[in-house]
Protein backbone atom coordinates (compact mmCIF):
# COMPACT_ATOMS: atom_id res chain seq x y z
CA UNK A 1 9.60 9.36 -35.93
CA UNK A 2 6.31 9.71 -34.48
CA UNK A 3 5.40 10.19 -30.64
CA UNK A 4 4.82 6.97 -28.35
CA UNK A 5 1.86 7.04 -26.27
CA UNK A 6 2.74 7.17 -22.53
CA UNK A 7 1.19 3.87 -22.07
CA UNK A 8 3.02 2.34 -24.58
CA UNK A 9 6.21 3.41 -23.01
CA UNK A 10 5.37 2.10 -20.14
CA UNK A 11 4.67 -0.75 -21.19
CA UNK A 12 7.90 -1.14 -23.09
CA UNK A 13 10.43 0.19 -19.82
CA UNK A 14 8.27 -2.41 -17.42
CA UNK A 15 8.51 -5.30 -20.52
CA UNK A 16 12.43 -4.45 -20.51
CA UNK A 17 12.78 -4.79 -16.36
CA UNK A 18 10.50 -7.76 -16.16
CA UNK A 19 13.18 -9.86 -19.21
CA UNK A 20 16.05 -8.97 -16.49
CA UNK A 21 13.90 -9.90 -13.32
CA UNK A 22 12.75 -13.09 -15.15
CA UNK A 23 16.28 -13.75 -15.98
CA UNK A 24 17.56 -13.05 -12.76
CA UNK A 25 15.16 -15.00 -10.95
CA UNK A 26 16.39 -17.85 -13.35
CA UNK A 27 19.90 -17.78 -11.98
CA UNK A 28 19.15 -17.46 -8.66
CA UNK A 29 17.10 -20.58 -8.70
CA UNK A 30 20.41 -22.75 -9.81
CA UNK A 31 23.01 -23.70 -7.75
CA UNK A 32 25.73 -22.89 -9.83
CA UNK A 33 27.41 -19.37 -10.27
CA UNK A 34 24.50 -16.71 -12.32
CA UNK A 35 26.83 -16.69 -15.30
CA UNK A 36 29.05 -19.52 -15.33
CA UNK A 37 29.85 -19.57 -19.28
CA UNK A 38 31.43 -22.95 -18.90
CA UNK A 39 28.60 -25.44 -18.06
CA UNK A 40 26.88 -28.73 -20.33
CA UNK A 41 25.52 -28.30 -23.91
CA UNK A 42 22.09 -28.12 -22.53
CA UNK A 43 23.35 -24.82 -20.50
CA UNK A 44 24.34 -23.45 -24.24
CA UNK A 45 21.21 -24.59 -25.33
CA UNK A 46 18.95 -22.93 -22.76
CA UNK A 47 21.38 -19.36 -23.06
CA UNK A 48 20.51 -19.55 -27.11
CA UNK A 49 16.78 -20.31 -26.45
CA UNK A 50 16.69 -17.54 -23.67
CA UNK A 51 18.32 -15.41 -26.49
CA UNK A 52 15.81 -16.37 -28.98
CA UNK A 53 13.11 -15.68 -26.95
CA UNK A 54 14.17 -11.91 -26.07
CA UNK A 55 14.78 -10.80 -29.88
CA UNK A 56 11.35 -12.02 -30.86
CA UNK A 57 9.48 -10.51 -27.76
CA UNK A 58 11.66 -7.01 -28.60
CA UNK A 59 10.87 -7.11 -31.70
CA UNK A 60 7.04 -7.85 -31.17
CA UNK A 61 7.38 -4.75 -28.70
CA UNK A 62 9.29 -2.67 -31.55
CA UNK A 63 6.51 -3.55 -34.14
CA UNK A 64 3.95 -1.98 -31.48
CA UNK A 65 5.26 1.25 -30.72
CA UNK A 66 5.89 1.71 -34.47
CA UNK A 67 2.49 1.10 -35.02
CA UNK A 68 1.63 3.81 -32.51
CA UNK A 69 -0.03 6.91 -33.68
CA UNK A 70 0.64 8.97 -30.78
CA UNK A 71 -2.67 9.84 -30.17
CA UNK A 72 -4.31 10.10 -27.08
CA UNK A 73 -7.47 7.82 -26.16
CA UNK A 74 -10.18 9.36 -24.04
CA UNK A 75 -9.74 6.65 -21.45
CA UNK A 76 -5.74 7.81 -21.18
CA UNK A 77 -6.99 11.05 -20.60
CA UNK A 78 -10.08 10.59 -17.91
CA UNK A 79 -8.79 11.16 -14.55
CA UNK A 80 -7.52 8.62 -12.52
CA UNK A 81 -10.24 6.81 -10.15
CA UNK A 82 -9.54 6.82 -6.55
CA UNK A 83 -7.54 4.38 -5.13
CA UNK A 84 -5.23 4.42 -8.33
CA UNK A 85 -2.95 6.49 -6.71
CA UNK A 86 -2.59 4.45 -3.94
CA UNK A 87 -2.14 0.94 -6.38
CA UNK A 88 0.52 2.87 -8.44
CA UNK A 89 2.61 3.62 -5.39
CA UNK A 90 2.33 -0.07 -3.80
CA UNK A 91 3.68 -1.49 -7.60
CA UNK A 92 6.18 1.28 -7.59
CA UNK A 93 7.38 0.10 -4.26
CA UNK A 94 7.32 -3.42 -5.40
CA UNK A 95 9.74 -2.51 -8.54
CA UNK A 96 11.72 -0.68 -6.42
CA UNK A 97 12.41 -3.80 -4.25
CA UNK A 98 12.94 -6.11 -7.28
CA UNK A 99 15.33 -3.41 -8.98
CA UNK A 100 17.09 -3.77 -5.48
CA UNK A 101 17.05 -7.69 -5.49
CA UNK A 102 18.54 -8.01 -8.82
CA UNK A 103 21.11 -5.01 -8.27
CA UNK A 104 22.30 -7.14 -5.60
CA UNK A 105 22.49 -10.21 -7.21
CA UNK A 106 24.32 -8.33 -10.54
CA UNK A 107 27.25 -7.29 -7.82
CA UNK A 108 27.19 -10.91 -7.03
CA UNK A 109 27.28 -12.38 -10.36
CA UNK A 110 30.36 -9.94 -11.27
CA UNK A 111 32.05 -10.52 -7.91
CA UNK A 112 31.24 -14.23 -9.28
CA UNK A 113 33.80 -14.12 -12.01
CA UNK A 114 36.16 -11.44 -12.04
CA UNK A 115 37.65 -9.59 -14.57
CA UNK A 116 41.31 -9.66 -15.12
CA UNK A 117 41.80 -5.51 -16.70
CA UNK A 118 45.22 -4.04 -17.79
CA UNK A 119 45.56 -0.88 -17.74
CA UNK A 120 48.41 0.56 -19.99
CA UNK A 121 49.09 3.82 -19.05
CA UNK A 122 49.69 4.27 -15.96
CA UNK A 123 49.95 8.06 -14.94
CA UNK A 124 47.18 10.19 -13.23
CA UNK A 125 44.35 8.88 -14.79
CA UNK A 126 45.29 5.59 -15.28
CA UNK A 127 46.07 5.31 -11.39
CA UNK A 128 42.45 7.31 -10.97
CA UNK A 129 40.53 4.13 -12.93
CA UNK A 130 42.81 1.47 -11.09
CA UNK A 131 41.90 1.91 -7.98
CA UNK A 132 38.04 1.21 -8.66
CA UNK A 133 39.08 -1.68 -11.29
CA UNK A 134 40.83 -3.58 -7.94
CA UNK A 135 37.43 -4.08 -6.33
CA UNK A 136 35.75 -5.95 -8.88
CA UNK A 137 38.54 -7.87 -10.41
CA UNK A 138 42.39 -8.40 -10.65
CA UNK A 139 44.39 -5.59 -12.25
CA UNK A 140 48.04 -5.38 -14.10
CA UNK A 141 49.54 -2.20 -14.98
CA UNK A 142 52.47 -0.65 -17.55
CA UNK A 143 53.91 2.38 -18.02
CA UNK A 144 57.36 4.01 -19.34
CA UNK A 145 57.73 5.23 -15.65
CA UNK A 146 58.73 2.66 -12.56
CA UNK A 147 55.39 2.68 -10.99
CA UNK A 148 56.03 -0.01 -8.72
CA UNK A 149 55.90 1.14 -5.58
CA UNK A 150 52.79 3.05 -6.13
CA UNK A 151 50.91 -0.16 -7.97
CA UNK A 152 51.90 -2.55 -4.67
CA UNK A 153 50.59 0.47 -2.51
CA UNK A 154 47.20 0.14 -4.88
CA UNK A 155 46.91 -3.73 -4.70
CA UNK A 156 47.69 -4.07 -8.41
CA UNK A 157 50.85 -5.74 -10.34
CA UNK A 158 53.08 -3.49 -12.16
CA UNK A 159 54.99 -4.83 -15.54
CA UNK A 160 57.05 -2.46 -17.13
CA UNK A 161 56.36 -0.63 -20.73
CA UNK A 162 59.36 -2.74 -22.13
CA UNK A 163 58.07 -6.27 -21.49
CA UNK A 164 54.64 -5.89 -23.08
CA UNK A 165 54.65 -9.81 -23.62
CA UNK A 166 54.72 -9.90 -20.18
CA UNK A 167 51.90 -7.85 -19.48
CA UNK A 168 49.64 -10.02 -21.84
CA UNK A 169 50.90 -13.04 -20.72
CA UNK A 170 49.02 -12.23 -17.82
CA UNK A 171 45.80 -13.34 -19.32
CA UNK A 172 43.95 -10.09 -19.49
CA UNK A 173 40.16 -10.35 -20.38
CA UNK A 174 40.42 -6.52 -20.91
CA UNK A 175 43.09 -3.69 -21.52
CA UNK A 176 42.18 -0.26 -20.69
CA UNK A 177 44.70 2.78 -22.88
CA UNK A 178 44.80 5.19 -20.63
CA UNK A 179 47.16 7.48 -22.95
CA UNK A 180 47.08 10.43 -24.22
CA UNK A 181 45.51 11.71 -27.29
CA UNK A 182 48.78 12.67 -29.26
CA UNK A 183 50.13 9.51 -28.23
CA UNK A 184 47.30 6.78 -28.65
CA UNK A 185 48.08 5.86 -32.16
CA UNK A 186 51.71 5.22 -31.33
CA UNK A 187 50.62 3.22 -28.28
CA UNK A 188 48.18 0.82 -30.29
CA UNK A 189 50.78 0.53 -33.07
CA UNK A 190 53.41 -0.79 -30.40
CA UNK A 191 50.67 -3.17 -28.72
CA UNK A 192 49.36 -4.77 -31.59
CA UNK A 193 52.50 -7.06 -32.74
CA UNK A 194 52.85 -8.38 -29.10
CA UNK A 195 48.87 -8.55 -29.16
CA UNK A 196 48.90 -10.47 -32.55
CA UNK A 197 51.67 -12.89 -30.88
CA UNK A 198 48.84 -13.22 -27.74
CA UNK A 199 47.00 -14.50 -30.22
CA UNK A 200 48.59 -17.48 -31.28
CA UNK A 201 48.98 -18.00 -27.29
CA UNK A 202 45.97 -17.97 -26.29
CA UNK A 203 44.45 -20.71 -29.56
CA UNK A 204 47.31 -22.93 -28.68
CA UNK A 205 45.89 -23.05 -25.03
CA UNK A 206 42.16 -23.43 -27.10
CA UNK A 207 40.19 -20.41 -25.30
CA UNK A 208 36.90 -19.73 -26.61
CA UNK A 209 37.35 -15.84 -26.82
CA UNK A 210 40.48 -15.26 -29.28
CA UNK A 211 41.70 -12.20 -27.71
CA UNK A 212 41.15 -9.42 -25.25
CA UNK A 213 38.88 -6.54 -25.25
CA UNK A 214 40.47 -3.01 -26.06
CA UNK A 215 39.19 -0.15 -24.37
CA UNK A 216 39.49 3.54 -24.98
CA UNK A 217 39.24 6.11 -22.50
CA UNK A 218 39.77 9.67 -24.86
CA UNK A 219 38.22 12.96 -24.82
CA UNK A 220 37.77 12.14 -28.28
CA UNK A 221 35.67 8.83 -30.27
CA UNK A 222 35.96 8.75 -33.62
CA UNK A 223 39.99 9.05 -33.88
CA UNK A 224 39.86 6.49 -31.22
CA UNK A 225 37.43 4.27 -33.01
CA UNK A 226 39.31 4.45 -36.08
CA UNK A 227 42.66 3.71 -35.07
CA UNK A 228 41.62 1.11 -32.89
CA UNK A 229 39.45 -0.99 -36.22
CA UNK A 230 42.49 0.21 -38.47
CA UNK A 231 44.97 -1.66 -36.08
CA UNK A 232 43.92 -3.80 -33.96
CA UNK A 233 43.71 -7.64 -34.81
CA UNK A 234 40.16 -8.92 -35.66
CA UNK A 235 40.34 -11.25 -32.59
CA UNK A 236 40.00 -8.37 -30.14
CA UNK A 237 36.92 -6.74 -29.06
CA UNK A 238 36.87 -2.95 -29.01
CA UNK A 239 34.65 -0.71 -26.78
CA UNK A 240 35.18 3.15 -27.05
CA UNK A 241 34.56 4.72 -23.73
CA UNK A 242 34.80 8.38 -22.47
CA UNK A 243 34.88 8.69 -18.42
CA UNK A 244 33.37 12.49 -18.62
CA UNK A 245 35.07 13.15 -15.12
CA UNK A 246 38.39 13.17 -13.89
CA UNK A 247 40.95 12.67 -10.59
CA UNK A 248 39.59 16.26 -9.54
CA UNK A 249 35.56 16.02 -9.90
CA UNK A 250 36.07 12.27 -9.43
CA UNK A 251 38.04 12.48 -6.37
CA UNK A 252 34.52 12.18 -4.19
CA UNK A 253 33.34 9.10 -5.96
CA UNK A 254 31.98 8.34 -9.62
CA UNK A 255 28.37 8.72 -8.44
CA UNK A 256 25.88 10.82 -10.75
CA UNK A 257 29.23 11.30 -12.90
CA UNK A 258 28.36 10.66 -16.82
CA UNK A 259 30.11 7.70 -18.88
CA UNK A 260 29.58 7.77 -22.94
CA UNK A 261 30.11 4.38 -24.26
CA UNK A 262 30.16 2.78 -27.57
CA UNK A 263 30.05 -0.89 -28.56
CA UNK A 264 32.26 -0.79 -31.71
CA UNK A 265 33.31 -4.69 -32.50
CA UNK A 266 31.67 -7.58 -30.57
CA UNK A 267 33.25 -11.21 -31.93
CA UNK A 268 34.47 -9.86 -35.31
CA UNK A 269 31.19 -7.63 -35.86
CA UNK A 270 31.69 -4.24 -36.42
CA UNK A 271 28.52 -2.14 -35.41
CA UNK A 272 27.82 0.39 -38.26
CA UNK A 273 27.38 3.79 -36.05
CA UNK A 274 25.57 5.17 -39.12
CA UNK A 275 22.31 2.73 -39.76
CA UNK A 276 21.85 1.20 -37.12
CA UNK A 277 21.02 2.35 -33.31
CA UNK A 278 22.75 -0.66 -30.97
CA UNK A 279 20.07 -1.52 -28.48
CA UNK A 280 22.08 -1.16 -25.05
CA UNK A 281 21.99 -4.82 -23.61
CA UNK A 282 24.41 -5.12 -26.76
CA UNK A 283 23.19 -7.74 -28.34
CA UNK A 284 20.51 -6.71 -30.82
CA UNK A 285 20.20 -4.02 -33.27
CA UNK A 286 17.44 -2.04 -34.75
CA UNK A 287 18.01 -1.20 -38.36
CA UNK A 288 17.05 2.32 -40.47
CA UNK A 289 13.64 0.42 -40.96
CA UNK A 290 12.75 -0.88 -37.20
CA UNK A 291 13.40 -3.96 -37.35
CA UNK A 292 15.42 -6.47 -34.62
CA UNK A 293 18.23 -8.24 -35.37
CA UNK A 294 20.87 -10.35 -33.28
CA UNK A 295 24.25 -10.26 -33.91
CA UNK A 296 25.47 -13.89 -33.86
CA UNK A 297 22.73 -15.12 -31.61
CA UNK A 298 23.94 -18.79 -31.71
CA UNK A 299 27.88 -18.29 -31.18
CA UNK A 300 29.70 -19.12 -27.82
CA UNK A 301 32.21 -16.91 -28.52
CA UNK A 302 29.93 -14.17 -28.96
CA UNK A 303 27.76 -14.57 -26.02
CA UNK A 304 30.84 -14.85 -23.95
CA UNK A 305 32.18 -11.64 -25.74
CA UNK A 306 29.14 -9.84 -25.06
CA UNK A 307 28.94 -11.09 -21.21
CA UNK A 308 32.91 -9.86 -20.68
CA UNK A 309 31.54 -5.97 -22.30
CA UNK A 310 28.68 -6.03 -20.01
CA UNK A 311 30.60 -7.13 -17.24
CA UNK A 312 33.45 -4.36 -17.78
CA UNK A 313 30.56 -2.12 -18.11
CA UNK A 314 29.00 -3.23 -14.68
CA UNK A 315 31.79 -1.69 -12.85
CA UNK A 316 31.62 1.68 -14.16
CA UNK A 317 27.28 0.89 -13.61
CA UNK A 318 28.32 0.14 -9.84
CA UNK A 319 30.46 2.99 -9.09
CA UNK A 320 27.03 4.70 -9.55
CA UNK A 321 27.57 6.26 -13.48
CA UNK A 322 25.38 7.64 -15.47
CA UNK A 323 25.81 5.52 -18.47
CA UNK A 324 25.08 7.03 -21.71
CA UNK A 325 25.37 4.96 -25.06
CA UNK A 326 26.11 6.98 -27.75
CA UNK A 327 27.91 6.25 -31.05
CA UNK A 328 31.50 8.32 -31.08
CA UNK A 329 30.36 10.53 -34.36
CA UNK A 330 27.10 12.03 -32.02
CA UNK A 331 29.77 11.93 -29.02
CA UNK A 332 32.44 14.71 -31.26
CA UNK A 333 29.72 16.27 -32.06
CA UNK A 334 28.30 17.17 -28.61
CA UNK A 335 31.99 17.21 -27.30
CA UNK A 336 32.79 20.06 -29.42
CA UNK A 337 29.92 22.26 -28.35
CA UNK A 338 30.66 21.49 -24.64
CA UNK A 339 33.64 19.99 -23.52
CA UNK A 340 35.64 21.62 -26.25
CA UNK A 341 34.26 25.17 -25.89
CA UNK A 342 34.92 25.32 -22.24
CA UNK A 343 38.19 24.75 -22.93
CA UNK A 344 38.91 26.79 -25.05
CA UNK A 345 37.09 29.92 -23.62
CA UNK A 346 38.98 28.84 -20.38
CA UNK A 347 42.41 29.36 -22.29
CA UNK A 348 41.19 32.47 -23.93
CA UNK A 349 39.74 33.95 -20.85
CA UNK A 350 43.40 32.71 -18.93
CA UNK A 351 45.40 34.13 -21.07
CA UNK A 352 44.38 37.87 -20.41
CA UNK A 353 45.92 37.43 -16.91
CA UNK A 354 42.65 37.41 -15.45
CA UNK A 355 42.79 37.68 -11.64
CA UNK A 356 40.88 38.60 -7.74
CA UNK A 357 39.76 41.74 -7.17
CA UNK A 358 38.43 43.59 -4.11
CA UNK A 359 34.80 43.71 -5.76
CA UNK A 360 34.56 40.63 -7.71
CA UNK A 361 31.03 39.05 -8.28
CA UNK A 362 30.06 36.23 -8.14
CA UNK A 363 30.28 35.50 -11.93
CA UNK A 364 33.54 36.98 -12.02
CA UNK A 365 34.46 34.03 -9.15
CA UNK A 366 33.05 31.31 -11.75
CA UNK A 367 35.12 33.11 -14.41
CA UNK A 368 37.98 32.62 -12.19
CA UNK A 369 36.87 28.88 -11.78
CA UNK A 370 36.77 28.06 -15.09
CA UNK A 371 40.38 29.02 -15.71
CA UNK A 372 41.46 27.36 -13.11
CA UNK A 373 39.51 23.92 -13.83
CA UNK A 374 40.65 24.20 -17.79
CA UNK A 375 44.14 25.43 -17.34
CA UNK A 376 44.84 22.42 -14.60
CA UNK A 377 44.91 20.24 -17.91
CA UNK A 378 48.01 20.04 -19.99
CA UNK A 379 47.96 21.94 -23.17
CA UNK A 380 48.74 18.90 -24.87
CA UNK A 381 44.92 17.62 -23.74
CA UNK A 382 43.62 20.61 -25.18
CA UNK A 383 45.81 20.47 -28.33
CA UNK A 384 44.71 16.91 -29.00
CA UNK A 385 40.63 18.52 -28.37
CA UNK A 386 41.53 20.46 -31.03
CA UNK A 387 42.93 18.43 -33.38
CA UNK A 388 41.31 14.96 -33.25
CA UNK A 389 38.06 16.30 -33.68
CA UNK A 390 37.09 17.43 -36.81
CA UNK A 391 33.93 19.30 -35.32
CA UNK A 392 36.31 21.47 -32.99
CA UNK A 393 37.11 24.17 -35.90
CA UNK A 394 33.92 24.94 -36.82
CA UNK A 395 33.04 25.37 -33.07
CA UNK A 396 36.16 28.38 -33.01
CA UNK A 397 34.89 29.50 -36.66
CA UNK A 398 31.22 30.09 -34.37
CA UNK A 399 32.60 31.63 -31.85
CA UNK A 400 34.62 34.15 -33.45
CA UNK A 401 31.48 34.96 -35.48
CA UNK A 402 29.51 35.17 -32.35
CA UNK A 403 32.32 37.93 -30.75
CA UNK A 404 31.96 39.43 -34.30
CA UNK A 405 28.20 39.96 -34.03
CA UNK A 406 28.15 41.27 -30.68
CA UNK A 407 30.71 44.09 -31.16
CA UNK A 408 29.07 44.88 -34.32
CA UNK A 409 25.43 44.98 -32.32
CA UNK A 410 27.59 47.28 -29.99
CA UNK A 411 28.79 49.69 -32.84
CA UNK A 412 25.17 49.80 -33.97
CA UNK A 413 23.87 50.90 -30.84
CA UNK A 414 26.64 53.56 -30.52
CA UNK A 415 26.05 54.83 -33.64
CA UNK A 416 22.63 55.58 -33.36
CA UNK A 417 22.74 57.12 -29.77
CA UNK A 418 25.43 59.71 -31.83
CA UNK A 419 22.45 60.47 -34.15
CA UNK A 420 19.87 60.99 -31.58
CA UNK A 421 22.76 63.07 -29.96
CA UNK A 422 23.24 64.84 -33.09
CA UNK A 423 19.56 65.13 -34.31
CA UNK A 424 18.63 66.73 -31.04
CA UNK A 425 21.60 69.51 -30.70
């Protein structure tokens, strides 16, 4: 893929913020909520032409920067006059008070219409994500265990694990499985007959979106993915997340803290992680030859799918995430060489007994850390790290080559210090 000129990437970041400004700016000049998905056929009308509008425009930006040779121009290159300085900084100022303006009014359009999440699952983590979730929206929770006491201390209804009709009968626009690895498939394969009977609920009562959106929160994508399109009824939505933080390094606040996210099925759609790279507002693609496409631009039901992701998504943006898109195969594939490895070289390291001394240094003391981080974890997380992602052996095939290489490096360097020793005797 070839290089974009600086320009043209500036031009295409400042075309992107401008769309949202422009739109924002468009809301706030009507009196009704931002995002009220419920108003006349000419409101449906002017969302579709709005929609029209930015798939053309990105894809008459696309065309450009694939028409870019990466070159530089002289002119790019001349030095910058004076007073340019001076300009850029009063524009960057500017932005930074629109970017403000319309942060402001995005907390106010999802304030605006709130988000009724379930969270099944409700043990550490589950009660970690809960208490952010009851900020922005109302929040019902279910576990095996009697967490009553604890939900009513959190602000947030507790159903037990046993009356699952219950729990969707609470008209959930999203249900977060907060499970473990080893038992997520068992978990979707008990939801789904109680989800399929939501179903038929929620047509009888003639709602525009046919069922809720599913949301993953494992350490690993594309078991999650699978299982999840394998399962799940067409009518629901599914968005593979992975929170890379916990209660412990979240226990400050989810600022700076990194969320992967995948848009898997938007309003029966499945997005193909393979040809495609999903543009992030979600609902365009770019295919394996650069060109824009919407994914049924002129459905309701899709535009008010895509606005319950995004607003889902908003919270996590809000809590001050980094928020990284990334299809689950890329996501096992970096997880392995990261999050995996640590791991395991945490349980390897542990299990020598490792401990204090009186002369430790200070990367002995990170040693020491790193056990203590990994080995907080069940072994059952670090079983299903292993096991439900297929990139995880190779990274332990790697890594015993690696220790291989080095001790043999050693015995080379041992055996030639005996010839010297030899040679000079």
């Amino acid at each position: 893929m070839s290089r974009l000129k600086v320009s043209s990437l500036s031009t295409l970041f400042l075309w992107i913020f401008l769309v949202m400004a422009s739109g924002s700016v468009a809301f706030s000049s009507s009196s009704s909520p931002p995002t009220d998905m419920t108003g006349s056929s000419s409101g449906k009308t002017n969302k579709r032409s709005k929609t029209h509008h930015y798939y053309s425009a990105l894809h008459a930006v696309v065309n450009n920067n694939n028409n870019n040779n990466g070159n530089n121009t002289d002119e790019e290159a001349a030095a910058a006059p004076p007073g340019r300085l001076e300009e850029l900084k009063q524009r960057e100022a500017e932005l930074a008070k629109l970017l403000a303006a319309v942060r402001t009014e995005k907390l106010s359009a999802i304030r605006s219409r709130p988000l009724s999440i379930g969270v099944l699952g409700f043990g550490r983590f589950g009660q970690f994500i809960a208490r952010s979730f009851q900020k922005y929206g109302r929040v019902v929770v279910t576990s095996r265990s009697d967490y009553t006491d604890i939900a009513n201390g959190m602000g947030v209804k507790y159903v037990p694990l046993s009356d699952l009709d219950a729990f969707l009968e609470e008209d959930l626009d999203v249900i977060v499985v907060a499970t473990s690895i080893l038992s997520f498939e068992s978990n979707i394969e008990t939801l789904v007959p109680h989800l399929e009977k939501d179903l038929v609920r929620r047509a009888r009562q003639g709602k525009s979106i046919k069922g809720p959106l599913i949301v993953d929160v494992l350490s690993v994508k594309e078991h999650a993915r699978q299982v999840m399109l394998d399962l799940l009824p067409a009518g629901c939505d599914i968005l593979c997340t992975h929170p890379m933080f916990g209660p412990e390094s979240g226990k400050n606040g989810w600022n700076g803290l990194t969320f992967v996210y995948e848009k898997t099925r938007i309003d029966g759609v499945v997005l193909d992680q393979q040809h495609q790279s999903v543009i992030d507002n979600g609902e365009a693609f770019v295919d394996f030859r650069g060109e824009v496409h919407s994914i049924h631009e002129d459905s309701e039901a899709h535009i008010e799918a895509m606005d319950r992701m995004e607003r889902f998504l908003s919270i996590w943006e809000e809590e001050g995430c980094h928020m990284v898109p990334m299809s689950a195969k890329d996501h096992d594939s970096f997880a392995a060489n990261s999050q995996f490895i640590t791991h395991l070289m945490g349980r390897i390291l542990g299990s020598q007994g490792l401990a204090p001394t009186p002369i430790d240094t200070k990367g002995f003391q990170s040693v020491l850390k790193l056990i203590g981080s990994t080995t907080a974890d069940s072994f059952e997380l670090f079983y299903g790290l292993y096991k439900f992602n297929t990139n995880s052996l190779d990274t332990i095939l790697r890594l015993r080559s690696a220790l291989d290489e080095v001790v043999e490096k050693l015995k080379v360097m041992e055996e030639e210090e005996q010839k010297k020793k030899a040679l000079s005797s």
